[in-house]
PDB file of N, CA and C in Angstrom:
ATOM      1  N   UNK A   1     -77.850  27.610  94.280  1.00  0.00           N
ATOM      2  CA  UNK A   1     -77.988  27.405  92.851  1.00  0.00           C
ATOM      3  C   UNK A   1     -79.460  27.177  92.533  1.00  0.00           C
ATOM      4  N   UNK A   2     -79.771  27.605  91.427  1.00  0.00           N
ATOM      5  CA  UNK A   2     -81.393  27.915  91.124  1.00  0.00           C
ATOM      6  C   UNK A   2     -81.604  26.176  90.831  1.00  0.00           C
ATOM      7  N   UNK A   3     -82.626  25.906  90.631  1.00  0.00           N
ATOM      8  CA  UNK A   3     -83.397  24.832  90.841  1.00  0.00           C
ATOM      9  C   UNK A   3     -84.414  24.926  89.924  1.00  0.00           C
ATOM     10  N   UNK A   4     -84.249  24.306  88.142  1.00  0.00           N
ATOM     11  CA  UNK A   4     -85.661  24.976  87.421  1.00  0.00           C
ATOM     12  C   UNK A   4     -86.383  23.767  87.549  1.00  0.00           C
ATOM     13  N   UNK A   5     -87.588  24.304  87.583  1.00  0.00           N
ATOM     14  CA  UNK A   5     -88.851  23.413  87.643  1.00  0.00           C
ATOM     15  C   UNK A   5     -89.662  23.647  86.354  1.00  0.00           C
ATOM     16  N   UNK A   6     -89.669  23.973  85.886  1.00  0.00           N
ATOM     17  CA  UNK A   6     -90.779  24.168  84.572  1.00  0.00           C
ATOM     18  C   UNK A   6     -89.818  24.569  83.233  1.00  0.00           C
ATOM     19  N   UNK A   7     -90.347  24.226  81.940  1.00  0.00           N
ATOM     20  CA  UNK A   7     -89.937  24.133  80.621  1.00  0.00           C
ATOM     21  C   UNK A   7     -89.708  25.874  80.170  1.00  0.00           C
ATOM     22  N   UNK A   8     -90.438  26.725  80.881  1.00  0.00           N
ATOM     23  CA  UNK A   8     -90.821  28.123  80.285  1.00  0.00           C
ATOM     24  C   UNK A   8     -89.776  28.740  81.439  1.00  0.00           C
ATOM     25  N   UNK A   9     -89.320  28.380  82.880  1.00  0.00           N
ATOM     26  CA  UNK A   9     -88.140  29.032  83.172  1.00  0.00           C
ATOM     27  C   UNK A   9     -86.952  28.815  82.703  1.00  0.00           C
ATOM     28  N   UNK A  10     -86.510  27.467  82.238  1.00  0.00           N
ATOM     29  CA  UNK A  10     -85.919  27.029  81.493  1.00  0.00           C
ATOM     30  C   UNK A  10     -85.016  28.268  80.314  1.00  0.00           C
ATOM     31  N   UNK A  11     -86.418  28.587  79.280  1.00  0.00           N
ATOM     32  CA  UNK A  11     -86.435  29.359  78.306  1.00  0.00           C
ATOM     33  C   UNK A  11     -85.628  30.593  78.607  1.00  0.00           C
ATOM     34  N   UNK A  12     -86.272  30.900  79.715  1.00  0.00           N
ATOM     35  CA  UNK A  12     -86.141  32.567  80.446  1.00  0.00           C
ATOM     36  C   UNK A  12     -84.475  32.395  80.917  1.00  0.00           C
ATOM     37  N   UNK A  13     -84.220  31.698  81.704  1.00  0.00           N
ATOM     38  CA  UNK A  13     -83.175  31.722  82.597  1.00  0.00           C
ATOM     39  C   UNK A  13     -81.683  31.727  81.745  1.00  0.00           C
ATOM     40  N   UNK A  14     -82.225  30.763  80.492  1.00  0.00           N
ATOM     41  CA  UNK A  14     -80.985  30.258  79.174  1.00  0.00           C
ATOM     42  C   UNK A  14     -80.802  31.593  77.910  1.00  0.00           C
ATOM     43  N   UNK A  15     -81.583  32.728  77.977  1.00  0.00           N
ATOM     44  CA  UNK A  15     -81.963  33.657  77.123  1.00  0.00           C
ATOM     45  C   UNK A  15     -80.755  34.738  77.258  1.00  0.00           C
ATOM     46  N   UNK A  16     -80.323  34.925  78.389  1.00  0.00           N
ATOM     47  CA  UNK A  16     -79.609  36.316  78.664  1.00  0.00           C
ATOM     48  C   UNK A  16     -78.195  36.138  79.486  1.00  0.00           C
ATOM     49  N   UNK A  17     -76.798  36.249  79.050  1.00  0.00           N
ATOM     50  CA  UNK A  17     -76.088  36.041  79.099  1.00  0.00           C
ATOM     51  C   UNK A  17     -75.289  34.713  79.590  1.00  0.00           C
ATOM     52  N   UNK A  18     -74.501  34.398  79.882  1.00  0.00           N
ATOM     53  CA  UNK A  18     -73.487  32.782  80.108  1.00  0.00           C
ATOM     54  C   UNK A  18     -74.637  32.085  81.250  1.00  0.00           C
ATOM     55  N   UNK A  19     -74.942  31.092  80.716  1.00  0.00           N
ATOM     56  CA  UNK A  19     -75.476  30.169  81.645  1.00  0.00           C
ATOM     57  C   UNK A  19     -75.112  28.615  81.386  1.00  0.00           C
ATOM     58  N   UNK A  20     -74.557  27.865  82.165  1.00  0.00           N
ATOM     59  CA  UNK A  20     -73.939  26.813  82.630  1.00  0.00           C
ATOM     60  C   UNK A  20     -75.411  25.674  83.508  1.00  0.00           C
ATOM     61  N   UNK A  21     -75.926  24.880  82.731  1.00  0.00           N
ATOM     62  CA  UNK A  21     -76.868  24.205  82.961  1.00  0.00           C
ATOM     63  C   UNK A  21     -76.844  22.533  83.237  1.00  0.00           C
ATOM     64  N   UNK A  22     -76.948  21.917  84.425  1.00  0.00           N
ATOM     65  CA  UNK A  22     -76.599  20.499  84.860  1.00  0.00           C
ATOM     66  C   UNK A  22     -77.830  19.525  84.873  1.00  0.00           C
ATOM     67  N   UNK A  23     -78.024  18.787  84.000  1.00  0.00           N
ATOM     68  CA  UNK A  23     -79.211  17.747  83.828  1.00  0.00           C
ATOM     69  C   UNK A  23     -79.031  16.974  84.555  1.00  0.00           C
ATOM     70  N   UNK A  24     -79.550  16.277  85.917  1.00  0.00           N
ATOM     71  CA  UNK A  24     -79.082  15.251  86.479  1.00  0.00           C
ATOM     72  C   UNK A  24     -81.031  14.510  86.951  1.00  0.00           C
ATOM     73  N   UNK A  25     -80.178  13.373  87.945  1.00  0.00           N
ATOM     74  CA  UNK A  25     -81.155  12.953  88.531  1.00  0.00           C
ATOM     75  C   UNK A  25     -81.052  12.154  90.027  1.00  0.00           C
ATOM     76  N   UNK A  26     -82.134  11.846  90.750  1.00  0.00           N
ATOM     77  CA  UNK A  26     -81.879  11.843  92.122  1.00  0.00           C
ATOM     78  C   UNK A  26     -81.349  10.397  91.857  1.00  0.00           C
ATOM     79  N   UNK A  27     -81.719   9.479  91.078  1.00  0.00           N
ATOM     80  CA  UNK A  27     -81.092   8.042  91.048  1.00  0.00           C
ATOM     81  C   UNK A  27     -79.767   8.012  90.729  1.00  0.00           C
ATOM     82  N   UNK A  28     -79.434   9.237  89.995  1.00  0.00           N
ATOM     83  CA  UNK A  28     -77.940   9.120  89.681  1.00  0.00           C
ATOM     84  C   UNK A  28     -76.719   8.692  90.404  1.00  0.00           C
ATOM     85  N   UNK A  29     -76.140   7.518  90.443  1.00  0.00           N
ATOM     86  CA  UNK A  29     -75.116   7.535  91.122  1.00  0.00           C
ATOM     87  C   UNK A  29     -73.932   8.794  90.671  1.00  0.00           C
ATOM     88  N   UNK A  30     -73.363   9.114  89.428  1.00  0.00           N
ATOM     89  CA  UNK A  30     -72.551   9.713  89.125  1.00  0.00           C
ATOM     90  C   UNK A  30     -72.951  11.509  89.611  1.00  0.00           C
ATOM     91  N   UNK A  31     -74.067  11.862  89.411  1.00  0.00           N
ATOM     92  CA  UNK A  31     -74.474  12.991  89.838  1.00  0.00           C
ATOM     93  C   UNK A  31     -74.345  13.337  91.228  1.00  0.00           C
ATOM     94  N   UNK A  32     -74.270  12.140  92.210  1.00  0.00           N
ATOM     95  CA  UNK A  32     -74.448  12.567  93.470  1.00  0.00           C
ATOM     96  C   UNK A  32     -72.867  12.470  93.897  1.00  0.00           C
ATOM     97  N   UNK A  33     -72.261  11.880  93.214  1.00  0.00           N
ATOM     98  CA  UNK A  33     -70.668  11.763  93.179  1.00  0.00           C
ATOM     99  C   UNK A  33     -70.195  13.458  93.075  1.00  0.00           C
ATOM    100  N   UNK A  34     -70.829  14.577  92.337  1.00  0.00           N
ATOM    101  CA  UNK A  34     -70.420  15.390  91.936  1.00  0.00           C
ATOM    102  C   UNK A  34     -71.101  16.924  93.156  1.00  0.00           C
ATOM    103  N   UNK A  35     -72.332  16.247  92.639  1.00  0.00           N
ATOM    104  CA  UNK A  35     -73.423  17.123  93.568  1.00  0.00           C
ATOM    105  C   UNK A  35     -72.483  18.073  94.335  1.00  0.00           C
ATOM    106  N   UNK A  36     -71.306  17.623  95.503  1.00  0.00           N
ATOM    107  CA  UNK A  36     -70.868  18.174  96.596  1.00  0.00           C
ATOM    108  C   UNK A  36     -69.897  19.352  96.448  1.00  0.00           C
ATOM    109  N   UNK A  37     -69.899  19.597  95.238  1.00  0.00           N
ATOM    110  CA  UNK A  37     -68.751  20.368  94.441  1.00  0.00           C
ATOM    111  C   UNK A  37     -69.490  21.369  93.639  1.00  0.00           C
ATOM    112  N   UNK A  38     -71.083  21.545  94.202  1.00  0.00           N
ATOM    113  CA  UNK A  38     -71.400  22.851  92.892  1.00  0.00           C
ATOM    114  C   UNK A  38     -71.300  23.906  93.967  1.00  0.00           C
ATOM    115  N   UNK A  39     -71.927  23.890  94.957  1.00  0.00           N
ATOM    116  CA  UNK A  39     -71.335  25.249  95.780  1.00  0.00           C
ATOM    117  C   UNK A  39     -70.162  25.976  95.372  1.00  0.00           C
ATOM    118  N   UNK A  40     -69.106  25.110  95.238  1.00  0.00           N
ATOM    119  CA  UNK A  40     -67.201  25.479  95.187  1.00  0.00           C
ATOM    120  C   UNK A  40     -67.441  26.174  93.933  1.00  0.00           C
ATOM    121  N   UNK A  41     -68.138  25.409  93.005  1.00  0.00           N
ATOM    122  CA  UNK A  41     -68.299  25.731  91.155  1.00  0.00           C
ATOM    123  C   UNK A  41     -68.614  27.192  91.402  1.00  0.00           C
ATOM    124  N   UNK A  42     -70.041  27.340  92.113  1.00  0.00           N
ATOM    125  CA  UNK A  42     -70.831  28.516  91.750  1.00  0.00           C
ATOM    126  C   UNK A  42     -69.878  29.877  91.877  1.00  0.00           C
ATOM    127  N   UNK A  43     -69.361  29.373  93.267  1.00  0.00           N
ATOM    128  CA  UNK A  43     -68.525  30.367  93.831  1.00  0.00           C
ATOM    129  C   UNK A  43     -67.409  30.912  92.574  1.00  0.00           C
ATOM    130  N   UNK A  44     -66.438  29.953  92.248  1.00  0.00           N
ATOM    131  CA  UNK A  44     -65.211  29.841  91.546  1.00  0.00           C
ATOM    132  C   UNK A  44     -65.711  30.686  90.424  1.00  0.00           C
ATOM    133  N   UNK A  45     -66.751  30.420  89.878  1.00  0.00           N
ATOM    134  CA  UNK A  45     -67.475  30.899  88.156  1.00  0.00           C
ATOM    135  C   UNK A  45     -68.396  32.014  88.297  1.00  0.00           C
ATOM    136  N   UNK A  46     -68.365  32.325  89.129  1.00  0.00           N
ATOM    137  CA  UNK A  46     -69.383  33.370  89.586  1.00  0.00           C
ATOM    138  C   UNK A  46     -69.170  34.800  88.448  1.00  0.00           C
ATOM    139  N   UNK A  47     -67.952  34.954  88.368  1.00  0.00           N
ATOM    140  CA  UNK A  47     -67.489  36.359  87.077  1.00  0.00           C
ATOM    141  C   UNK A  47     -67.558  35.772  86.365  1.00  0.00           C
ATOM    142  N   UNK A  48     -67.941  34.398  85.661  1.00  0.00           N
ATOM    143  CA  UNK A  48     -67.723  33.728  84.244  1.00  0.00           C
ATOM    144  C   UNK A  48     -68.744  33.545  83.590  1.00  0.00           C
ATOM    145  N   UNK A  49     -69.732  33.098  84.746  1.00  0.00           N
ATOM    146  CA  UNK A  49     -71.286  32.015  84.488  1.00  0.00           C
ATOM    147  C   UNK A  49     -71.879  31.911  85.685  1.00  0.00           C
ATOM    148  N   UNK A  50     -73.279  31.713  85.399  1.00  0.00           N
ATOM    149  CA  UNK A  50     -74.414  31.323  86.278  1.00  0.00           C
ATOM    150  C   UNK A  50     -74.404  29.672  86.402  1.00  0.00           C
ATOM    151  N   UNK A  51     -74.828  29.170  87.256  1.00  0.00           N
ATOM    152  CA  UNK A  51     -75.031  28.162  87.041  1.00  0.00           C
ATOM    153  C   UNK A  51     -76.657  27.764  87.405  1.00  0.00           C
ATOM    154  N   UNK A  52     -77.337  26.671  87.041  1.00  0.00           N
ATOM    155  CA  UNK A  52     -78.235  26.316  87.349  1.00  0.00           C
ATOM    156  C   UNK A  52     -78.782  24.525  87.127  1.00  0.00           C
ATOM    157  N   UNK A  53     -79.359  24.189  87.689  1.00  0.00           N
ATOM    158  CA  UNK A  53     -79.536  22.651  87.792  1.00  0.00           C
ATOM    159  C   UNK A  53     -81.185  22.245  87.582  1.00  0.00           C
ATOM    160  N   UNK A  54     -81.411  21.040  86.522  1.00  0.00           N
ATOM    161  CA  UNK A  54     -82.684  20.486  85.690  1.00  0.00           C
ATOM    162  C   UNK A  54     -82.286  19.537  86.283  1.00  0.00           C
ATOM    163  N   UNK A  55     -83.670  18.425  86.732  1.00  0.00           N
ATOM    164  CA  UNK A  55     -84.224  17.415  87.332  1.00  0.00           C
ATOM    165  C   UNK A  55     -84.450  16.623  86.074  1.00  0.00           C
ATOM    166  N   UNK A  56     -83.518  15.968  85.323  1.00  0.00           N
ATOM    167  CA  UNK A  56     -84.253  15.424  84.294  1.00  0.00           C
ATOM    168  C   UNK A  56     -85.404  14.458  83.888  1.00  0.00           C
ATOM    169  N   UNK A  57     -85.417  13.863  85.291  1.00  0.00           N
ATOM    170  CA  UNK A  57     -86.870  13.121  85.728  1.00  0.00           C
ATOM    171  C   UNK A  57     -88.028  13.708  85.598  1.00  0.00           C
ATOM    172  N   UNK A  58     -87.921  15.149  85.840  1.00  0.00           N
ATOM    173  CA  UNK A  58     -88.980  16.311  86.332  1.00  0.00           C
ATOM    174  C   UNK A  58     -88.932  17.026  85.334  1.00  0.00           C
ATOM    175  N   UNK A  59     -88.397  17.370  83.794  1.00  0.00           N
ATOM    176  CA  UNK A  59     -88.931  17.927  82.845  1.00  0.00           C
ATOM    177  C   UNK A  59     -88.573  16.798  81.965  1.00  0.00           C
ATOM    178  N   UNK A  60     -89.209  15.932  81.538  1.00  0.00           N
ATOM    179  CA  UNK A  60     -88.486  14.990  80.373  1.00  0.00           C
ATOM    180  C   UNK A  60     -88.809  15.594  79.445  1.00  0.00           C
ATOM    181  N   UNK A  61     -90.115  16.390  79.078  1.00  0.00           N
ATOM    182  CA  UNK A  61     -89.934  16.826  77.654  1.00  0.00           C
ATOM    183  C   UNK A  61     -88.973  17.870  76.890  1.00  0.00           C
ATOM    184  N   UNK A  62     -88.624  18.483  77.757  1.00  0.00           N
ATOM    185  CA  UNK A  62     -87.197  19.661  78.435  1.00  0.00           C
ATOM    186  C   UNK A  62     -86.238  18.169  77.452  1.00  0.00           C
ATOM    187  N   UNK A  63     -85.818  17.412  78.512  1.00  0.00           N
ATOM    188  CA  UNK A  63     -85.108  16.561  78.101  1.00  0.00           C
ATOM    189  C   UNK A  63     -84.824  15.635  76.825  1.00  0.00           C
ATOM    190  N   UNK A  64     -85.688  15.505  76.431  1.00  0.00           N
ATOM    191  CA  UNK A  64     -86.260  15.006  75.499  1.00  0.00           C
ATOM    192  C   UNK A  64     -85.550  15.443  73.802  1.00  0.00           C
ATOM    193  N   UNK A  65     -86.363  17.383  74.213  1.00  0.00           N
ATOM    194  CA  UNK A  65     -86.183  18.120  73.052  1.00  0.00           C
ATOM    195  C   UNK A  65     -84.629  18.326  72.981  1.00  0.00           C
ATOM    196  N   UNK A  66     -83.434  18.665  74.352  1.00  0.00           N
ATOM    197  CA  UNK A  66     -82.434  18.484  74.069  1.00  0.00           C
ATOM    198  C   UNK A  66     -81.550  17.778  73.630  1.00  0.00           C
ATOM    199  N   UNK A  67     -82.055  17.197  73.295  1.00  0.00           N
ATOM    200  CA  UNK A  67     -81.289  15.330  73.212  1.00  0.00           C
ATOM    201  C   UNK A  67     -80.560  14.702  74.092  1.00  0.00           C
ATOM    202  N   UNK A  68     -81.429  15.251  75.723  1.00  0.00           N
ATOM    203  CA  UNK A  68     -80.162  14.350  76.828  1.00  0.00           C
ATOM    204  C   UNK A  68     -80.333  13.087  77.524  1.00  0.00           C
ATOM    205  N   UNK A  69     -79.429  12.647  76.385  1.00  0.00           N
ATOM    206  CA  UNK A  69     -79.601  10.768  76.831  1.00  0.00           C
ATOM    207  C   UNK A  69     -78.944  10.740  77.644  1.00  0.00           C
ATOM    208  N   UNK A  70     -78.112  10.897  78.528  1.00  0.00           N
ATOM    209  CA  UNK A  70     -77.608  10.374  79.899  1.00  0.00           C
ATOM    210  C   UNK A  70     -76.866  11.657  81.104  1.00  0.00           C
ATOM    211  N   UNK A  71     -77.218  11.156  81.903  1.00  0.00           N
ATOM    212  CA  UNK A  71     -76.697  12.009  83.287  1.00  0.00           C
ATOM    213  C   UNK A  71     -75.933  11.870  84.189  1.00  0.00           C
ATOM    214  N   UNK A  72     -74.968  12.812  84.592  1.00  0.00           N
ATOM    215  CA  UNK A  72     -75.225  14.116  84.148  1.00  0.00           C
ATOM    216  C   UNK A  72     -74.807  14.919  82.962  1.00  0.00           C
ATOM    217  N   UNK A  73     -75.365  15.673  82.186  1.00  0.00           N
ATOM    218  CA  UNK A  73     -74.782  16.431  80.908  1.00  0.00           C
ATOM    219  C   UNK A  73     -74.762  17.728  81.584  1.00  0.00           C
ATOM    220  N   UNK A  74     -73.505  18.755  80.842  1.00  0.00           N
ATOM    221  CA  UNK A  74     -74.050  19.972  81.626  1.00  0.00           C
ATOM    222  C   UNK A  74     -74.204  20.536  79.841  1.00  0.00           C
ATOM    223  N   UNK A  75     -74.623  21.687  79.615  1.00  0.00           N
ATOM    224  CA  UNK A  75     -74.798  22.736  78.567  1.00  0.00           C
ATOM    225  C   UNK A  75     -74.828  23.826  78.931  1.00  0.00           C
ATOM    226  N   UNK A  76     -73.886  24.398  78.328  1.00  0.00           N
ATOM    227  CA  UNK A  76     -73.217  25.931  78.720  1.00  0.00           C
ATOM    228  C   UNK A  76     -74.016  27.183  77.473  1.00  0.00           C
ATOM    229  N   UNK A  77     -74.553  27.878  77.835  1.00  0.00           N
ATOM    230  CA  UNK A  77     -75.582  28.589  76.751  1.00  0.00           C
ATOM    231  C   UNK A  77     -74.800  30.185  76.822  1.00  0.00           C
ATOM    232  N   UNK A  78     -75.036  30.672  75.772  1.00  0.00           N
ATOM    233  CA  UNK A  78     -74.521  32.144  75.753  1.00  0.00           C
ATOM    234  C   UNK A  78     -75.637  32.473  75.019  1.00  0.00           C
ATOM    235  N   UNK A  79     -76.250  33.864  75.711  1.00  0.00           N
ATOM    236  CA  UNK A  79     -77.464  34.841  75.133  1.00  0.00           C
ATOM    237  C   UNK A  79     -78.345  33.344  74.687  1.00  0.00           C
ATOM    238  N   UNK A  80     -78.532  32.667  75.422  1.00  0.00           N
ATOM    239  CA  UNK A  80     -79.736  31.671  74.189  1.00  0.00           C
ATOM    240  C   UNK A  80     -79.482  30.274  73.773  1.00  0.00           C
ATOM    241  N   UNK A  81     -77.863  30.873  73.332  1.00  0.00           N
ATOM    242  CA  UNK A  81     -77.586  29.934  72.492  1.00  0.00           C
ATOM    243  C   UNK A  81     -76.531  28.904  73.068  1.00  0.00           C
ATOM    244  N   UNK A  82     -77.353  27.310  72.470  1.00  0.00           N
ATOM    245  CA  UNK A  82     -75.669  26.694  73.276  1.00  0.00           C
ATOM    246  C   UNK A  82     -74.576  26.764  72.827  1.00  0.00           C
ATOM    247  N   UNK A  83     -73.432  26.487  73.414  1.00  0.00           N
ATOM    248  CA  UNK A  83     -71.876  26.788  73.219  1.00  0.00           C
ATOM    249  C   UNK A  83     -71.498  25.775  73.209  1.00  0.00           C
ATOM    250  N   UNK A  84     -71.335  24.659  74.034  1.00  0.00           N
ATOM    251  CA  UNK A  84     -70.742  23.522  73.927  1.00  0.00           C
ATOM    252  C   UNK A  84     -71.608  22.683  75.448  1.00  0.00           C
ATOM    253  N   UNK A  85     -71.236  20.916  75.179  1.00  0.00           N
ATOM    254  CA  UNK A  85     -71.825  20.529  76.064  1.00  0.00           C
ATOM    255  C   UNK A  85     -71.003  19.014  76.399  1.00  0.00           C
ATOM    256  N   UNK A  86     -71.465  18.700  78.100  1.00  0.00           N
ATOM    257  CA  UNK A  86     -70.669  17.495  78.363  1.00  0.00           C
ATOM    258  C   UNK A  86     -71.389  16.538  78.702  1.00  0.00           C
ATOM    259  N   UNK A  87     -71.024  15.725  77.842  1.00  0.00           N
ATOM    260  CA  UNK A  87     -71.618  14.392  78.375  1.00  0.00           C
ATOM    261  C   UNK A  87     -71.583  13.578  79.731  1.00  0.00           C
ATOM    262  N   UNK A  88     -72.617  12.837  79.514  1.00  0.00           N
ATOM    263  CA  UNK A  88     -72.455  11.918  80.772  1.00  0.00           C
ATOM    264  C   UNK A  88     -71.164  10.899  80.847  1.00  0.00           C
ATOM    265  N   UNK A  89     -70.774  10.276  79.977  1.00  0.00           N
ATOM    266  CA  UNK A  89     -69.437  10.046  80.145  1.00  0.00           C
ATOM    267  C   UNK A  89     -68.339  10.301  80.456  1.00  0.00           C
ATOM    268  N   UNK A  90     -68.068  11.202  80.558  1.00  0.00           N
ATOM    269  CA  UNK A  90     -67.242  12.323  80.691  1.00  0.00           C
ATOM    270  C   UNK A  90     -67.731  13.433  81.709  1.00  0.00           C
ATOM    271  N   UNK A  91     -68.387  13.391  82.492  1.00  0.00           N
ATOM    272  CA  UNK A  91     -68.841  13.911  83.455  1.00  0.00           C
ATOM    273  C   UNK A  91     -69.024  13.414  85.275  1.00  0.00           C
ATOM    274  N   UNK A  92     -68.029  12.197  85.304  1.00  0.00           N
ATOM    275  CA  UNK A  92     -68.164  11.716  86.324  1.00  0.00           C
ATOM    276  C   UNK A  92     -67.147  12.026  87.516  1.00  0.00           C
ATOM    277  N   UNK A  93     -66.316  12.697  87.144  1.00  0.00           N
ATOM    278  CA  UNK A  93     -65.690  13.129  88.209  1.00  0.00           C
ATOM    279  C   UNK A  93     -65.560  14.464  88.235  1.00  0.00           C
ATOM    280  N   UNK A  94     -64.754  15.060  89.433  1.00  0.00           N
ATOM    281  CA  UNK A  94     -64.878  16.440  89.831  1.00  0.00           C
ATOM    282  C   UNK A  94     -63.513  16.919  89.266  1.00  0.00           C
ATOM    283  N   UNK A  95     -62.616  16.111  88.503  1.00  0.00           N
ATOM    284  CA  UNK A  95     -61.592  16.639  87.916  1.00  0.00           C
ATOM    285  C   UNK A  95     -62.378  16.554  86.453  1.00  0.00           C
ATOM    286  N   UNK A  96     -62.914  16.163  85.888  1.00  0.00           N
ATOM    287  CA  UNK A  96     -63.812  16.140  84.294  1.00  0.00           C
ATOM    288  C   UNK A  96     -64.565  17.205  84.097  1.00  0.00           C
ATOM    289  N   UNK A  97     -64.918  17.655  85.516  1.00  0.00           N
ATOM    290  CA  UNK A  97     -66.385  18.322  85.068  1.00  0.00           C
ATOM    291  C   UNK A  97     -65.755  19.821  85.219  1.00  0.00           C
ATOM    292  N   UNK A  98     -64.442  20.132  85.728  1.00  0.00           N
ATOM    293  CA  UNK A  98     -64.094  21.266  86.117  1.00  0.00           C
ATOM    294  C   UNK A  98     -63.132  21.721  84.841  1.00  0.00           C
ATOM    295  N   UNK A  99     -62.473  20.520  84.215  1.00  0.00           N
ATOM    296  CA  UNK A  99     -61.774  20.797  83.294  1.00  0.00           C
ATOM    297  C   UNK A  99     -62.491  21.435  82.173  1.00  0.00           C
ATOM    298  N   UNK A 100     -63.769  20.740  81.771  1.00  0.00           N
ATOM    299  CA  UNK A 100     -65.103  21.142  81.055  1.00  0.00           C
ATOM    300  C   UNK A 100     -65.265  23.053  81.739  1.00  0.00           C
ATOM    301  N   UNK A 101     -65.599  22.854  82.597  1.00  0.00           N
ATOM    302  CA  UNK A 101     -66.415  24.256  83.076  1.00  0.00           C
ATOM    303  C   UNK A 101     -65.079  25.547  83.046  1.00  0.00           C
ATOM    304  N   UNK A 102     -63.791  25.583  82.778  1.00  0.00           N
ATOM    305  CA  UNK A 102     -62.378  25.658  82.805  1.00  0.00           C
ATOM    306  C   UNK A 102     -62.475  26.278  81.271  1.00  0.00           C
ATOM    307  N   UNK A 103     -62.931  25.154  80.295  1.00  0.00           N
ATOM    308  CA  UNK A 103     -62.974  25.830  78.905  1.00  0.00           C
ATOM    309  C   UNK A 103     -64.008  25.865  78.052  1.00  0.00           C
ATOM    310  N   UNK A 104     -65.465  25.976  79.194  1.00  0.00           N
ATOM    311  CA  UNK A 104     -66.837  25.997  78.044  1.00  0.00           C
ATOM    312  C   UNK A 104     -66.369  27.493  77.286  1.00  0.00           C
ATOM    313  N   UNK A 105     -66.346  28.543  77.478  1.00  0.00           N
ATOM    314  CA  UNK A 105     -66.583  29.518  76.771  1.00  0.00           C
ATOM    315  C   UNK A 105     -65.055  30.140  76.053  1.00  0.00           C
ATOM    316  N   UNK A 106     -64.247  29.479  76.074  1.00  0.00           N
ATOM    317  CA  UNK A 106     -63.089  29.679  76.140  1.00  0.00           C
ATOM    318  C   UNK A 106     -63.127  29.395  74.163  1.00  0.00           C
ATOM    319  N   UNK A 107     -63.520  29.003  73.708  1.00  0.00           N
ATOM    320  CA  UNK A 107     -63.822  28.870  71.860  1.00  0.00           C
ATOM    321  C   UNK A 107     -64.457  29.740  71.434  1.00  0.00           C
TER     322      UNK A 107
END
């Protein structure tokens, strides 16, 4: 799973068809709870969506401009645009986050 590092791949990567995007961080307890389950994701969604993963420590202004107050959030983008998104509340287990990824594009 791609790994963005900068604000301008960001741009690029979210521009052109279904992309499925995970804000986390290395302090995260709840993120690392999940972490072990994106391989299975990538695989499973692979005809659906891309997936890719933000360091939210490592772009805060990235973070910032999205409005992501807590981690992990994921945001599911089509051509550009976002579609729907999950909070950190609601993002702590591997039955939450699949049910989410199950019906991002599904509206």
């Amino acid at each position: 799973m791609e790994q963005i590092t900068s604000n301008d791949r960001y741009r690029e990567v979210t521009q052109n068809g279904r992309v499925m995007v995970e804000f986390y961080a290395n302090w995260c307890p709840d993120c690392r709870r999940i972490e072990p389950y994106f391989d299975e994701w990538e695989a499973k969604y692979k005809d659906s969506f891309s997936m890719v993963r933000v360091n939210r420590d490592e772009l805060p202004e990235l973070g910032e401009e999205l409005g992501i107050l807590g981690i992990p959030t994921f945001i599911a983008y089509e051509n550009g645009q976002e579609v729907t998104r999950l909070f950190s509340r609601d993002a702590k287990s591997k039955e939450q986050v699949e049910a989410f990824l199950d019906q991002a594009y599904q509206g």
